[in-house]
C-alpha atoms as a PDB file:
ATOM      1  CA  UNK A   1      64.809  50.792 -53.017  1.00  0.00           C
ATOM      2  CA  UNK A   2      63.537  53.764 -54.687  1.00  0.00           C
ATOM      3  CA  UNK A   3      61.251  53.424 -58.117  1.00  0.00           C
ATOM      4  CA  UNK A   4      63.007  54.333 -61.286  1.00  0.00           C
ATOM      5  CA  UNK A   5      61.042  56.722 -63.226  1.00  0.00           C
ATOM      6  CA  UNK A   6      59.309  55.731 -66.267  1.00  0.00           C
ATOM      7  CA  UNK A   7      60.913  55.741 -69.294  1.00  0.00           C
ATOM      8  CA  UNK A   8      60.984  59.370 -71.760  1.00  0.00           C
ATOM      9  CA  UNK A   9      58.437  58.689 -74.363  1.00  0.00           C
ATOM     10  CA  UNK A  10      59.934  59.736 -77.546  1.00  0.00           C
ATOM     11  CA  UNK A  11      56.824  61.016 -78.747  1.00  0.00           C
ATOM     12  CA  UNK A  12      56.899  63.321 -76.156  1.00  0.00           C
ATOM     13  CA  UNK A  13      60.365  64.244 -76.877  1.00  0.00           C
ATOM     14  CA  UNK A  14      59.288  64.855 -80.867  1.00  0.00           C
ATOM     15  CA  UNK A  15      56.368  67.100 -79.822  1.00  0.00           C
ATOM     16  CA  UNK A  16      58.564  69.480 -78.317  1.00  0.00           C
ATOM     17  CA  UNK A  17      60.007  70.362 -81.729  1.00  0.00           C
ATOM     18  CA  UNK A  18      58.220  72.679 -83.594  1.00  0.00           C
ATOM     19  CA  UNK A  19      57.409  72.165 -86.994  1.00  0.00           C
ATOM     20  CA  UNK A  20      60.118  73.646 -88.747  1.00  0.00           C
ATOM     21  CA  UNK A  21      62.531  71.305 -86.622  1.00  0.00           C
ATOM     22  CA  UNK A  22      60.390  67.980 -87.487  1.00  0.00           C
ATOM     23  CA  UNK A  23      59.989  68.976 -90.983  1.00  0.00           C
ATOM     24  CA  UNK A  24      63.931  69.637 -91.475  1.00  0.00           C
ATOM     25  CA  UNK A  25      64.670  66.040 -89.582  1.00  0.00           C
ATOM     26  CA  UNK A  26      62.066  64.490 -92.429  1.00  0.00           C
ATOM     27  CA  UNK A  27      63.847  66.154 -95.567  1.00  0.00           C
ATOM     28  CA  UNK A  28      67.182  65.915 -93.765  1.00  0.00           C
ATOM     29  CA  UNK A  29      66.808  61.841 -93.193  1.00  0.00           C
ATOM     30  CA  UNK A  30      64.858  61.295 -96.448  1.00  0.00           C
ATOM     31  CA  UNK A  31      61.861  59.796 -94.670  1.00  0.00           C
ATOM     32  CA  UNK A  32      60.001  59.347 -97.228  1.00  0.00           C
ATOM     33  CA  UNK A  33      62.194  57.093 -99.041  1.00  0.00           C
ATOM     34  CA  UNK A  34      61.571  54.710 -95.896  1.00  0.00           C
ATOM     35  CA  UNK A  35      57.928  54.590 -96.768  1.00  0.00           C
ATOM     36  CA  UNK A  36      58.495  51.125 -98.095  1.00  0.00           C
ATOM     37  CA  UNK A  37      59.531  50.337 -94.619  1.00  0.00           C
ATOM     38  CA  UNK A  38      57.701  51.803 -92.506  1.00  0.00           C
ATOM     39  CA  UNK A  39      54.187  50.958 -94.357  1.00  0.00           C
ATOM     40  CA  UNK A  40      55.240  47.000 -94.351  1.00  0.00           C
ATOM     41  CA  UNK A  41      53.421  45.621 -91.167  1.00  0.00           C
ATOM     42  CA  UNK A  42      55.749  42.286 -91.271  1.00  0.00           C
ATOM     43  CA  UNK A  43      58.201  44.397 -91.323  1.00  0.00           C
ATOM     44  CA  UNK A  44      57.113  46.785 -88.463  1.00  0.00           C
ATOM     45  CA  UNK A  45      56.496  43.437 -86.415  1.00  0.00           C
ATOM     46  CA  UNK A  46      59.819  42.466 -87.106  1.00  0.00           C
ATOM     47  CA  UNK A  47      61.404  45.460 -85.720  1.00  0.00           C
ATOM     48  CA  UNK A  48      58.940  45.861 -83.125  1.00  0.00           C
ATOM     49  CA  UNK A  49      60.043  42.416 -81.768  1.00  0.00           C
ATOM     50  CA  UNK A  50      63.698  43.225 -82.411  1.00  0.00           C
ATOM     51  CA  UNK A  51      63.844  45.780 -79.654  1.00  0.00           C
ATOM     52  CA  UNK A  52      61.317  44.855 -77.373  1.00  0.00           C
ATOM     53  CA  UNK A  53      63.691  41.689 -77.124  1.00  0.00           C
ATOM     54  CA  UNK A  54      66.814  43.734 -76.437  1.00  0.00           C
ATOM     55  CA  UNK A  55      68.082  44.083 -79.825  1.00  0.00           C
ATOM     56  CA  UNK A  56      68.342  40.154 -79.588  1.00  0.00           C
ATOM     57  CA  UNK A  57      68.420  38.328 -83.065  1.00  0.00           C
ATOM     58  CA  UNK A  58      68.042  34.977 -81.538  1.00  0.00           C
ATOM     59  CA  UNK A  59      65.869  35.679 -78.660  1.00  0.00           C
ATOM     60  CA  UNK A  60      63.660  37.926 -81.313  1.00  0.00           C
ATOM     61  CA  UNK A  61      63.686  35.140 -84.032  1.00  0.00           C
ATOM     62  CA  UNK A  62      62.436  32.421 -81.712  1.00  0.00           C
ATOM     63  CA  UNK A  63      59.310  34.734 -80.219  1.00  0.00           C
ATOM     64  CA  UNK A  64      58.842  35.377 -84.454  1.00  0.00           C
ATOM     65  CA  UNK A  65      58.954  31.873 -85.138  1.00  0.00           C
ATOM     66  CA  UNK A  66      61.173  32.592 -87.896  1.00  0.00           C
ATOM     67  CA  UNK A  67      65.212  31.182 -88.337  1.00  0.00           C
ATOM     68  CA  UNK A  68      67.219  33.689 -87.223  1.00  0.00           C
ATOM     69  CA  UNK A  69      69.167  33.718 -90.627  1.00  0.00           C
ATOM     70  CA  UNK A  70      65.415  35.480 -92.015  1.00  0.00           C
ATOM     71  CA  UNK A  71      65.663  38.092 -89.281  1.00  0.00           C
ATOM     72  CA  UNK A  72      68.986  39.051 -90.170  1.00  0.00           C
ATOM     73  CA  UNK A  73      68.035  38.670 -93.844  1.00  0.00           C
ATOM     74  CA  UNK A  74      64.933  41.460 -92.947  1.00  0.00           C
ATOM     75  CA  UNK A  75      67.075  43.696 -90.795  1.00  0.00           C
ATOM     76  CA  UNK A  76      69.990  43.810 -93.997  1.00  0.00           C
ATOM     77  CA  UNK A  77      67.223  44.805 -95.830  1.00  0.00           C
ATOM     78  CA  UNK A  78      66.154  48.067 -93.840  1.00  0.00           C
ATOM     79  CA  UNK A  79      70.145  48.452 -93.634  1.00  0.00           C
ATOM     80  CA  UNK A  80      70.181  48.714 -97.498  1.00  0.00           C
ATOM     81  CA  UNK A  81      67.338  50.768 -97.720  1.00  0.00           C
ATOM     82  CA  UNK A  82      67.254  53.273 -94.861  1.00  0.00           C
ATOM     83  CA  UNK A  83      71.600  53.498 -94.119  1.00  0.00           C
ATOM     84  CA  UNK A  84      70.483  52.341 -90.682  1.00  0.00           C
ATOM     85  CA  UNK A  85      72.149  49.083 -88.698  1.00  0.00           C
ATOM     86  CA  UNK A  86      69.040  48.152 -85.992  1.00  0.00           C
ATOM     87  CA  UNK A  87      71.266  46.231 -84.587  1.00  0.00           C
ATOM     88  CA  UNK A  88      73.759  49.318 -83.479  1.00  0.00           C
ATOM     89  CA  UNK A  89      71.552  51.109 -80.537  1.00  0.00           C
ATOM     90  CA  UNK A  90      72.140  54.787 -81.737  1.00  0.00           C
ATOM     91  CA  UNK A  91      70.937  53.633 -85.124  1.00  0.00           C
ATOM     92  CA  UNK A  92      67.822  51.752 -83.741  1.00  0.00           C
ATOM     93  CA  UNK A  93      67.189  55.001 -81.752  1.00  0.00           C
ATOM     94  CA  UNK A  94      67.343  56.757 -84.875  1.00  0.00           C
ATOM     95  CA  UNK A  95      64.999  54.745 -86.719  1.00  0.00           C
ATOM     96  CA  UNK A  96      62.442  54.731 -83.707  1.00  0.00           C
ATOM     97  CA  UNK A  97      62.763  58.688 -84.120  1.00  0.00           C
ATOM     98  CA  UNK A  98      62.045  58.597 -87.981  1.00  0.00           C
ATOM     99  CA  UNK A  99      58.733  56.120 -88.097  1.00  0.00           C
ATOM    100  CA  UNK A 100      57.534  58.556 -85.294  1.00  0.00           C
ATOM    101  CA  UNK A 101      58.032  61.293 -88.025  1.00  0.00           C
ATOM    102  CA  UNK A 102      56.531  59.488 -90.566  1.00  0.00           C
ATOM    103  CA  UNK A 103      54.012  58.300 -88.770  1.00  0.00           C
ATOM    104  CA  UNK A 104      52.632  61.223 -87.356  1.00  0.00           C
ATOM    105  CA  UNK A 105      53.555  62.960 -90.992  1.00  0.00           C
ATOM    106  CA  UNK A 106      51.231  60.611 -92.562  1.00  0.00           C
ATOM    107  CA  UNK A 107      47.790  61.057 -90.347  1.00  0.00           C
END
């Protein structure tokens, strides 16, 4: 069986923007109305577990040790605030892409 290859890092994919293209996705998104977000470590961990758990609510809430109605409570909340539904995989994507842009925006 052959080895699958690893997975695309999307930092790597975001450094082969330039500038202008990164700086355009910031403004375009409104990134920096996410700060709230993205600066909340509970609510980084949160997320973090989300996906590393397959977008899971249960199997996330039970490695948070947290009811799942306070996950869904926490991921309504970055609905409300960024436009984005974690829990629809294009949207998650999207997110990912956007803390990697403010992130690296705010080094």
């Amino acid at each position: 069986m052959k080895t699958p290859p690893p997975p695309i890092s999307l930092y790597a994919v975001l450094e082969g923007l330039s500038e202008e293209e990164r700086g355009r996705l910031y403004e375009e998104y409104g990134v920096e109305s996410m700060a709230e977000i993205f600066s909340n470590e509970e609510t980084m961990k949160t997320v973090d577990c989300f996906l590393e758990n397959g977008m899971n609510v249960c199997l996330a809430a039970r490695k948070l040790y947290m009811h799942r109605n306070t996950l869904m409570y926490r991921l309504n909340k970055i609905r409300r605030v960024c436009g984005l539904d974690l829990r629809i995989f294009d949207m998650a994507v999207t997110f990912r892409i956007l803390r990697i842009l403010y992130e690296t925006k705010t080094r």
